[in-house]
C-alpha atoms as a PDB file:
ATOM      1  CA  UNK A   1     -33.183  14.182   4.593  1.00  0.00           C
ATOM      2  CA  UNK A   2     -30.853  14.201   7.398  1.00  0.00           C
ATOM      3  CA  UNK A   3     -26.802  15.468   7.398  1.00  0.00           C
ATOM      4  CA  UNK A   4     -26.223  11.833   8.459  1.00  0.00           C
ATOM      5  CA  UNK A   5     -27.936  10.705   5.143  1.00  0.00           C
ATOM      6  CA  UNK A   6     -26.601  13.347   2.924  1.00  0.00           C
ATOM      7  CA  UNK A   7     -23.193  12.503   4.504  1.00  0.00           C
ATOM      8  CA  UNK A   8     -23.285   8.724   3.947  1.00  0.00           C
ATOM      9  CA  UNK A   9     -24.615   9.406   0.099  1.00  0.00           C
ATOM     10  CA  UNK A  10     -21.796  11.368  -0.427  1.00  0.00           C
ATOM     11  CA  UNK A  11     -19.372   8.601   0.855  1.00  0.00           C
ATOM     12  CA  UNK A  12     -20.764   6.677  -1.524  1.00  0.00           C
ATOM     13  CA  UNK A  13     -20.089   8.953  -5.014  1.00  0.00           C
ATOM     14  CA  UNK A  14     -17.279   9.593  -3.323  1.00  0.00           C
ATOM     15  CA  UNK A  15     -16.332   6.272  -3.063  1.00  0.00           C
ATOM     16  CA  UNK A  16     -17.517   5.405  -6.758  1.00  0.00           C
ATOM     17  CA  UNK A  17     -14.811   8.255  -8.017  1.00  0.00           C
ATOM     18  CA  UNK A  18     -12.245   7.056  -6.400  1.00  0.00           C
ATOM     19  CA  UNK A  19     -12.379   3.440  -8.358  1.00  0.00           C
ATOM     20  CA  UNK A  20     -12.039   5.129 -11.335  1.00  0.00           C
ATOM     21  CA  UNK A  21      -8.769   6.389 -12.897  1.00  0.00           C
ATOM     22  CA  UNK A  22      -9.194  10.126 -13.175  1.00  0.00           C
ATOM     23  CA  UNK A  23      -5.616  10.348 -14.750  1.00  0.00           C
ATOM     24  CA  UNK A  24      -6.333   7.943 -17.091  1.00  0.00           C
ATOM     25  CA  UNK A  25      -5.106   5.079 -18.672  1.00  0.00           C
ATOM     26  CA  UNK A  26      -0.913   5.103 -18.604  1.00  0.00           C
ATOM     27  CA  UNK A  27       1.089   4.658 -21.564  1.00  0.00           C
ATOM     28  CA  UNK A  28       2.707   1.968 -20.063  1.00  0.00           C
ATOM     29  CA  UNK A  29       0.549  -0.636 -17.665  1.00  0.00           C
ATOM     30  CA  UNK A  30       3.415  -2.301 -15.135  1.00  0.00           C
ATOM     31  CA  UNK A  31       2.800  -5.849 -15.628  1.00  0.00           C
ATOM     32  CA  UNK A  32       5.534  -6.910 -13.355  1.00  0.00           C
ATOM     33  CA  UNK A  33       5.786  -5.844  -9.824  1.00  0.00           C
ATOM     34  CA  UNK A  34       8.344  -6.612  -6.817  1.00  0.00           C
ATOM     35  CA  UNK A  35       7.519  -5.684  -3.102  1.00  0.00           C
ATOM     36  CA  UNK A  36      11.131  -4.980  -1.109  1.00  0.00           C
ATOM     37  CA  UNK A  37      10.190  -6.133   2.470  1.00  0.00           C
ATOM     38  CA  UNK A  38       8.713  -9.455   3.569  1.00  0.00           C
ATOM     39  CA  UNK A  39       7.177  -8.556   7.111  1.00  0.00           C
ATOM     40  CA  UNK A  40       3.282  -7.586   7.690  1.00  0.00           C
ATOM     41  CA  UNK A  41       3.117  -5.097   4.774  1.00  0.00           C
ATOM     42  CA  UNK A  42       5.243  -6.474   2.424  1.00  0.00           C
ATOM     43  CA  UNK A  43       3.311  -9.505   2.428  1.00  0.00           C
ATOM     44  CA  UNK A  44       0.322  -8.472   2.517  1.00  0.00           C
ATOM     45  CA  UNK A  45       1.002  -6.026  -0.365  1.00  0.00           C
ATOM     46  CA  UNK A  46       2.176  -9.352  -2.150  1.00  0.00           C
ATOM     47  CA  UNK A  47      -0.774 -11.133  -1.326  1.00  0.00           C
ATOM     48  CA  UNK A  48      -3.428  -8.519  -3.122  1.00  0.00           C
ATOM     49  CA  UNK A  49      -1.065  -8.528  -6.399  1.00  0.00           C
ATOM     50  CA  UNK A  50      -1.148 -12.111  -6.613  1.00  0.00           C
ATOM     51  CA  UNK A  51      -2.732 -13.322 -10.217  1.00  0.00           C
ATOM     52  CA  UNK A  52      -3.540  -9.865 -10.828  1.00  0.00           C
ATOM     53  CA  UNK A  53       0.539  -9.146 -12.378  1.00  0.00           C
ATOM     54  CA  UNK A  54       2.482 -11.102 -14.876  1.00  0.00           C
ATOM     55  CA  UNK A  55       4.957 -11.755 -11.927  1.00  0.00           C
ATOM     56  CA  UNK A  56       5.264 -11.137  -8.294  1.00  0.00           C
ATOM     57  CA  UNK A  57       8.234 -10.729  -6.446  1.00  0.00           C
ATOM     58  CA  UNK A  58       8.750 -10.659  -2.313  1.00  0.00           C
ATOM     59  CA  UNK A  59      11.758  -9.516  -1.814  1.00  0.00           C
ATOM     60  CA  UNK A  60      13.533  -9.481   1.650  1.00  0.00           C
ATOM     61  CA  UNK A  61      17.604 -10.053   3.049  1.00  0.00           C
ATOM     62  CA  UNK A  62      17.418 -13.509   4.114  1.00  0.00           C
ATOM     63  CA  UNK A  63      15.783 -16.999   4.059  1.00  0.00           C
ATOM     64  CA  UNK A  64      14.473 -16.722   7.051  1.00  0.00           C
ATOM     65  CA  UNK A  65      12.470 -13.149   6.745  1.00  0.00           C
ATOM     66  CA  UNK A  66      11.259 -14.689   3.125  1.00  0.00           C
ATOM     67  CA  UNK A  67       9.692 -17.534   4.920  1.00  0.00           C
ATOM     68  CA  UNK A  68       7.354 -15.559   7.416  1.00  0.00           C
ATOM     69  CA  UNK A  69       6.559 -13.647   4.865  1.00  0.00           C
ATOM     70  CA  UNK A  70       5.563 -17.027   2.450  1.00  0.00           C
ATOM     71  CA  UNK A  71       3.534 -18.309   5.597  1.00  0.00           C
ATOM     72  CA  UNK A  72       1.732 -14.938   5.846  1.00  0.00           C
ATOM     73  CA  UNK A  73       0.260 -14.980   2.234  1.00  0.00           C
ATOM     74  CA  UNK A  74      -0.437 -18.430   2.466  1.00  0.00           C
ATOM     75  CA  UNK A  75      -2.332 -17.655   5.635  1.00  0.00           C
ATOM     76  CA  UNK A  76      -4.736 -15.404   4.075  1.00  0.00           C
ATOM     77  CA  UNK A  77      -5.181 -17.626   0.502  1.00  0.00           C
ATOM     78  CA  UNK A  78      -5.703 -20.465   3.695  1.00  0.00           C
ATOM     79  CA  UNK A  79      -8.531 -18.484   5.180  1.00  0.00           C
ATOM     80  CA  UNK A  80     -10.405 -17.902   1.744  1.00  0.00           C
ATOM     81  CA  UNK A  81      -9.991 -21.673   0.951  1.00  0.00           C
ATOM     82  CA  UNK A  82     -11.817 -22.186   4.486  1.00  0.00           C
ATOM     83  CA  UNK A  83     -14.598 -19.853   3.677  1.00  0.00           C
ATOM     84  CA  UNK A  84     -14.898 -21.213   0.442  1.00  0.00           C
ATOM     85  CA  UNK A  85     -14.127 -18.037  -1.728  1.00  0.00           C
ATOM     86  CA  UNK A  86     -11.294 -20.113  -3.452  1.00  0.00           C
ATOM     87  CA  UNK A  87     -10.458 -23.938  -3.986  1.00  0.00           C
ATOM     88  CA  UNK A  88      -7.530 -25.478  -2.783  1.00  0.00           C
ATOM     89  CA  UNK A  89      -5.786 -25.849  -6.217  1.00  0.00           C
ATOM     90  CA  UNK A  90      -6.414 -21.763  -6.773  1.00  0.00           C
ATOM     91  CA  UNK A  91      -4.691 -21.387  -3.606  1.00  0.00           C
ATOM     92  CA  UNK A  92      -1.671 -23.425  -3.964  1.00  0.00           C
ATOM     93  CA  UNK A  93      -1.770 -22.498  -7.742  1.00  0.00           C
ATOM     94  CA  UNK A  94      -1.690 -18.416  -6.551  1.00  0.00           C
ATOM     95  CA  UNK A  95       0.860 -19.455  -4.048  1.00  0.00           C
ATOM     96  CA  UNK A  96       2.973 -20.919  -6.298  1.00  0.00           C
ATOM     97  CA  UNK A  97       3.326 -17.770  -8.554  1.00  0.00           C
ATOM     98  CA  UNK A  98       5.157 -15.585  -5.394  1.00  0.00           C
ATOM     99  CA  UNK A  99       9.095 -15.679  -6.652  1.00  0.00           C
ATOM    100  CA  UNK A 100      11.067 -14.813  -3.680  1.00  0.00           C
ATOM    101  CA  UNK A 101      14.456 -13.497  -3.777  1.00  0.00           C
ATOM    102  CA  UNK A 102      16.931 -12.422  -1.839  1.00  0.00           C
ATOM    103  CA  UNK A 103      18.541 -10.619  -4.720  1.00  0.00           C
ATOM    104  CA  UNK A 104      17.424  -8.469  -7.293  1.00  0.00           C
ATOM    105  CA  UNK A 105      18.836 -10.679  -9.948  1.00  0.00           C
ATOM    106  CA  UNK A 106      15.444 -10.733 -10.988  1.00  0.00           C
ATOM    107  CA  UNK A 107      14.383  -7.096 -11.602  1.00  0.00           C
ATOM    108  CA  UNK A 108      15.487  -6.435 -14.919  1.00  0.00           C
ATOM    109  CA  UNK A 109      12.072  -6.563 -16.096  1.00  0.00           C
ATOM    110  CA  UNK A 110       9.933  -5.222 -13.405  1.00  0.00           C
ATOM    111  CA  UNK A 111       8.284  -2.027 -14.066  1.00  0.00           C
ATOM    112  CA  UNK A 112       7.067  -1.084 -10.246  1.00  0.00           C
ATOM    113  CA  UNK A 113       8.887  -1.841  -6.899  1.00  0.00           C
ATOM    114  CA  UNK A 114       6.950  -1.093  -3.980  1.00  0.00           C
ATOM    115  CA  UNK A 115       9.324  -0.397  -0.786  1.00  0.00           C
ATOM    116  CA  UNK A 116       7.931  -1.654   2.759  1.00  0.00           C
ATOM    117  CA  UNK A 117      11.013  -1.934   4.860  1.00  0.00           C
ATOM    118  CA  UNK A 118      11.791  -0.080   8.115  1.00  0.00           C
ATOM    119  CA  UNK A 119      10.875   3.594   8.352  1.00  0.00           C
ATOM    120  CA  UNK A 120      14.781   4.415   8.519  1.00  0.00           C
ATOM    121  CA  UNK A 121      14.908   6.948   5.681  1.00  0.00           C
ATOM    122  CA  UNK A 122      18.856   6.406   5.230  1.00  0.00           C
ATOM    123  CA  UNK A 123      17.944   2.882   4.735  1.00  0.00           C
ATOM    124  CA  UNK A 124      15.121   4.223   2.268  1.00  0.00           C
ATOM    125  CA  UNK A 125      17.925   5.869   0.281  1.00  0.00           C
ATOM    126  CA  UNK A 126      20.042   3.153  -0.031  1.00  0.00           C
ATOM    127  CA  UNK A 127      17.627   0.912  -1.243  1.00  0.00           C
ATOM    128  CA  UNK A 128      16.030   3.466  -3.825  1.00  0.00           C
ATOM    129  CA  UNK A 129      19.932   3.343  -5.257  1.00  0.00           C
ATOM    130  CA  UNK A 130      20.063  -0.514  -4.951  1.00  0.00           C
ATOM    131  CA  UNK A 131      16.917  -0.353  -7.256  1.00  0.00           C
ATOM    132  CA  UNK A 132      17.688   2.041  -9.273  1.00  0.00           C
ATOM    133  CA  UNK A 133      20.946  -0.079 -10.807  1.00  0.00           C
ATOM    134  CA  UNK A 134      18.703  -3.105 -11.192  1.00  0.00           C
ATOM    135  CA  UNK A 135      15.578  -2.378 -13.112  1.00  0.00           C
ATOM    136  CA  UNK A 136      14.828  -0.569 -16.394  1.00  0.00           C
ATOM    137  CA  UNK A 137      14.594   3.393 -16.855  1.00  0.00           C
ATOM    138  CA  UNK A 138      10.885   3.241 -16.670  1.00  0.00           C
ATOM    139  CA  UNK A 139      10.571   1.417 -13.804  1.00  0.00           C
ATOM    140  CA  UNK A 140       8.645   3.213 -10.999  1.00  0.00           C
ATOM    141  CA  UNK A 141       9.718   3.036  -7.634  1.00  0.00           C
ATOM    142  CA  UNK A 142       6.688   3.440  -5.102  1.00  0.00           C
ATOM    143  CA  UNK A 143       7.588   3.994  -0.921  1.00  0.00           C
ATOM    144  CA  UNK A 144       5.473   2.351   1.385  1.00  0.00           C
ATOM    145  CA  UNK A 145       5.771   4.757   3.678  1.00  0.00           C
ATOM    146  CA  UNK A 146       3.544   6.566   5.995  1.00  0.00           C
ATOM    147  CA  UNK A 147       5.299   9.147   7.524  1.00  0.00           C
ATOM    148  CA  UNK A 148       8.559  10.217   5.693  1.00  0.00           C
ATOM    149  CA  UNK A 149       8.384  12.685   3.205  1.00  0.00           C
ATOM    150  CA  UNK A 150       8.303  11.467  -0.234  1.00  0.00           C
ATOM    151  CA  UNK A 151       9.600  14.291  -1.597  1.00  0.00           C
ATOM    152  CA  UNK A 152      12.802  14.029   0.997  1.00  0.00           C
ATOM    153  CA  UNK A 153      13.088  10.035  -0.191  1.00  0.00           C
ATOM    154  CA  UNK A 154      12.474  11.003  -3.888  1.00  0.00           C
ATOM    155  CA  UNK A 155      16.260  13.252  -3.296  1.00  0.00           C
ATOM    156  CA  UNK A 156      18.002   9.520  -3.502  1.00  0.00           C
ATOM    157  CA  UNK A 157      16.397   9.019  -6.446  1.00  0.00           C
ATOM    158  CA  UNK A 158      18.044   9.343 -10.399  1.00  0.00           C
ATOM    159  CA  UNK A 159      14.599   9.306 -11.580  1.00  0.00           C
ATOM    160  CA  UNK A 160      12.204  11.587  -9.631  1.00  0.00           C
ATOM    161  CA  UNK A 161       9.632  11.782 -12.354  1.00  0.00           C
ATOM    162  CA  UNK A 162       9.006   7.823 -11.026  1.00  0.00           C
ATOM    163  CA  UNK A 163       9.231   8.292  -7.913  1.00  0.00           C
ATOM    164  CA  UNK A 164       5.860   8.191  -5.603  1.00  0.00           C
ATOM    165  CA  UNK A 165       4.091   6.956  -2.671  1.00  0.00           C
ATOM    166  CA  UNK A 166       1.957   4.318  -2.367  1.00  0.00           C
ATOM    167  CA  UNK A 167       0.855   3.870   1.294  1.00  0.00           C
ATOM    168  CA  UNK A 168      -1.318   0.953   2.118  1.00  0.00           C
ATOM    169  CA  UNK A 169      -3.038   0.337   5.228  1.00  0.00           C
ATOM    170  CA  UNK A 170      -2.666  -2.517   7.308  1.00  0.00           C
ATOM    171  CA  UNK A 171      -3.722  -5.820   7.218  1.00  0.00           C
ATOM    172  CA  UNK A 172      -3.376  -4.823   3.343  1.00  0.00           C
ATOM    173  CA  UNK A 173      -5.766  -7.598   2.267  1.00  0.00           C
ATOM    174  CA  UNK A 174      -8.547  -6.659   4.419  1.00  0.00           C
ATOM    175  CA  UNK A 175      -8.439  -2.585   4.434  1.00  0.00           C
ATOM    176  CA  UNK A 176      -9.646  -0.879   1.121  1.00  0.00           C
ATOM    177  CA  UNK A 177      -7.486   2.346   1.174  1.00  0.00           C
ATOM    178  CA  UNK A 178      -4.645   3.001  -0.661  1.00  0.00           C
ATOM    179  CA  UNK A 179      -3.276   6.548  -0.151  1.00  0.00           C
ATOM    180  CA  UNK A 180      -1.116   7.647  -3.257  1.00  0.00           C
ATOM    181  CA  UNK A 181       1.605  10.856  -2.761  1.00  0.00           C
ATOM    182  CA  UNK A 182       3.034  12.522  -5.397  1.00  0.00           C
ATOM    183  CA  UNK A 183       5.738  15.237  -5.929  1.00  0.00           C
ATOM    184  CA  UNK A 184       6.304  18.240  -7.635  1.00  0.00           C
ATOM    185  CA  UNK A 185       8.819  15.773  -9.677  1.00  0.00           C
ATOM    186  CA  UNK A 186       5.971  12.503 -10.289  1.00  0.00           C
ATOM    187  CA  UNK A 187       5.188  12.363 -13.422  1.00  0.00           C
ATOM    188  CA  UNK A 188       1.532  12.225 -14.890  1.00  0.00           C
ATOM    189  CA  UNK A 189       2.477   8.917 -16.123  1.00  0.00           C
ATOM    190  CA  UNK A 190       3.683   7.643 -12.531  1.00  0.00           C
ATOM    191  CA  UNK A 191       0.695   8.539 -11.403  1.00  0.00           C
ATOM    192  CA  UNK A 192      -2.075   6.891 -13.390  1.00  0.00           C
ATOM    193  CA  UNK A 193       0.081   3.868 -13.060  1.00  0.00           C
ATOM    194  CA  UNK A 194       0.248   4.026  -9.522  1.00  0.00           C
ATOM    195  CA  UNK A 195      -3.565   4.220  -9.455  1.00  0.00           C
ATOM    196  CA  UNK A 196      -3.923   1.923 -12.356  1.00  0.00           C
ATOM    197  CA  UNK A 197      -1.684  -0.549  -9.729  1.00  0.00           C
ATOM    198  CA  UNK A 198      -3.960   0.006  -7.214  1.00  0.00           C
ATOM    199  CA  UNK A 199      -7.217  -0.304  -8.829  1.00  0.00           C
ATOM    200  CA  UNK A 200      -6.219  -3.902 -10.310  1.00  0.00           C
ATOM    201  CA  UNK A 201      -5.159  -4.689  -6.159  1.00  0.00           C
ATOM    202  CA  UNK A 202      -8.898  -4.087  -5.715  1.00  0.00           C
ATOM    203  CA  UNK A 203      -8.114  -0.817  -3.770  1.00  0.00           C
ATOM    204  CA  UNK A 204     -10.034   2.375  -3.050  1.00  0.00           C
ATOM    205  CA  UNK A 205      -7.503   4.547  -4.330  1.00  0.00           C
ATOM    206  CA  UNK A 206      -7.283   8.876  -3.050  1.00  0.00           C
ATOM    207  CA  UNK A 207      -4.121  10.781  -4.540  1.00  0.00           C
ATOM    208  CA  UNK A 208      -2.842  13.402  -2.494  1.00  0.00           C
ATOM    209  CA  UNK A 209       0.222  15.768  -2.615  1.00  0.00           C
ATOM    210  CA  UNK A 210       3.148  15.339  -0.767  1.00  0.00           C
ATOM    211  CA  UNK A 211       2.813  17.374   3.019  1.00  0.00           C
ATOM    212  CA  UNK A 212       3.415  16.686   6.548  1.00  0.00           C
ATOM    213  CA  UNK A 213       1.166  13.387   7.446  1.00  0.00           C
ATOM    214  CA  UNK A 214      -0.101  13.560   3.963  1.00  0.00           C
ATOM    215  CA  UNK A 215      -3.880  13.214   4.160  1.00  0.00           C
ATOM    216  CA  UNK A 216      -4.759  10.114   6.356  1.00  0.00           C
ATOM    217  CA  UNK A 217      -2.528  10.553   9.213  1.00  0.00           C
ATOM    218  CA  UNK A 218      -3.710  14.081   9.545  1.00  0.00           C
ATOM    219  CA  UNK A 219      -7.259  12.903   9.909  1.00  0.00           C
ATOM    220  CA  UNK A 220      -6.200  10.361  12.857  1.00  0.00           C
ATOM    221  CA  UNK A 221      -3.722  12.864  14.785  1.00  0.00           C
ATOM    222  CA  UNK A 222      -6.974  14.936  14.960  1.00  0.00           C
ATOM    223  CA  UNK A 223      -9.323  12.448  15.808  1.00  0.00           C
ATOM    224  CA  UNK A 224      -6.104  10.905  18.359  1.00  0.00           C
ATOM    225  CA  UNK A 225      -6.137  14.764  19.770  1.00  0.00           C
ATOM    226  CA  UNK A 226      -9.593  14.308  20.820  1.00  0.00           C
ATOM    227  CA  UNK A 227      -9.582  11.070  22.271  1.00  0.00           C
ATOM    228  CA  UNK A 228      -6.807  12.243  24.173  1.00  0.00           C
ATOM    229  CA  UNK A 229      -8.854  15.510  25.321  1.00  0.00           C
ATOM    230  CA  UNK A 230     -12.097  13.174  26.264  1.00  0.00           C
ATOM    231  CA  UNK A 231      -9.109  10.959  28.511  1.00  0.00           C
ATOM    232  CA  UNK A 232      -8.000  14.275  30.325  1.00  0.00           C
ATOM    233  CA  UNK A 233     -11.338  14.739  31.197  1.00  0.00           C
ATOM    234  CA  UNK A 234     -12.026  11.905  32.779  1.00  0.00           C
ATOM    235  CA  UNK A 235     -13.715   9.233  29.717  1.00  0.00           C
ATOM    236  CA  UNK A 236     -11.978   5.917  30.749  1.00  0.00           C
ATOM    237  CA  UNK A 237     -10.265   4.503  27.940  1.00  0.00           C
ATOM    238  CA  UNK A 238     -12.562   1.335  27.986  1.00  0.00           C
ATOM    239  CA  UNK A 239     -15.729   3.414  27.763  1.00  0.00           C
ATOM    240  CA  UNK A 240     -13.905   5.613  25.370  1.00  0.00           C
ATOM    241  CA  UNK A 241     -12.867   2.548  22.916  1.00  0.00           C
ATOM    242  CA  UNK A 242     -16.595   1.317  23.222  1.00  0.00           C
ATOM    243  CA  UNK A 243     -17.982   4.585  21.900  1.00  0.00           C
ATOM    244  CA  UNK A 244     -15.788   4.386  18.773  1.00  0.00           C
ATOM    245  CA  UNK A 245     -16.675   0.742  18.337  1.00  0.00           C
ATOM    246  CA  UNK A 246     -20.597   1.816  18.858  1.00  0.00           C
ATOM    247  CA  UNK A 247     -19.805   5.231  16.474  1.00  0.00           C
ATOM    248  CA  UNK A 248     -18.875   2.557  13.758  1.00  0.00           C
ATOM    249  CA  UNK A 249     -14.651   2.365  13.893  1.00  0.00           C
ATOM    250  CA  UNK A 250     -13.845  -1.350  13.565  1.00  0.00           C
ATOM    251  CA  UNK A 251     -10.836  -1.505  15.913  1.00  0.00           C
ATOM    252  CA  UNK A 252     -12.488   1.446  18.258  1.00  0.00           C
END
């Protein structure tokens, strides 16, 4: 057997564990779920909890940002219509179901908020507050995040224990991963939620603690570094992108 082989088996248990829940079932399933940010991620975080929650919520400042973000989910519930992995009434049934606000007079109920606005961490903070007054105690509040330190966001939080990061991968409906950070502060109970979350979004889920690029951005800054290195010594980019397409990365 070769490494490649062993390798590629390996992926695959690997892959197997990580649709599990190794922390188990949580006390307390969230049923209802709002996403704060209606651009490319908040949608498409929307979009995968569709008819999987009790209710949905897109949540964004204005009209206007609401309505991209309507036309992107409908876009991809469009797409599965067209390839015939839906009907049309599923679609505009699911579609229907997205409650979009401009508020959060509608939060008193939801039990996980997942953040996707700008990576402004001040901004961050005053939205963790914003939430914070709206929903119940045991609401968790999940950052989107993929660079900012949770544990530096979790600092405008009242409840750290609930606080965690969920970072998805973008476009969400079409990439598997779902990279989950927790604190010193998260909870047990935060955590199998958080996976339990991601697990009924149809995600491969990883939990890692909370360090400098976490675990997946560390993993492309190195393989970044060497692409760099091959530039500076004289690959073309073009030749360079069509080795990582042939090597098996789908965007090169």
């Amino acid at each position: 057997m070769t490494d490649e082989s062993k390798a590629l088996i390996n992926i695959y248990f690997g892959k197997q564990q990580c649709e599990k829940n190794s922390y188990g079932k949580p006390e307390k399933m969230p049923q209802n779920l709002a996403v704060l940010g209606a651009g490319l991620m908040g949608a498409g975080v929307a979009n995968v909890s569709l008819d999987k929650f009790n209710k949905v919520i897109l949540k964004d400042v204005s009209d206007t940002a609401l309505s991209k973000g309507e036309d992107m989910v409908r876009d991809v519930l469009n797409k599965k219509v067209k390839r015939k992995k839906m009907s049309q009434f599923d679609a505009d049934k699911t579609m229907s179901s997205l409650i979009t606000e401009t508020d959060y007079s509608t939060f008193k109920d939801v039990d996980i908020v997942i953040e996707a606005v700008f990576e402004d961490i001040n901004l961050k903070h005053r939205i963790i507050k914003e939430v914070e007054a709206a929903t119940p105690d045991h609401c968790i509040f999940a950052s989107n995040t993929s660079a900012l330190p949770i544990t530096e966001l979790a600092k405008a939080s009242k409840r750290p224990e609930n606080f965690i990061g969920m970072h998805y991968f973008s476009p969400v409906p079409q990439m598997p991963l779902l990279e989950i950070i927790t604190t010193e502060a998260t909870s047990h109970e935060t955590t199998a939620a958080a996976v339990e979350v991601g697990l009924k979004q149809k995600k491969t889920v990883i939990v890692v603690k909370d360090g400098p690029g976490f675990y997946t951005t560390r993993v492309i800054g190195a393989l970044m570094g060497e692409a760099f290195a091959c530039i500076q010594e004289g690959t073309s980019p073009r030749d360079l992108d069509k080795s990582f397409l042939k090597f098996g990365w789908p965007v090169g």
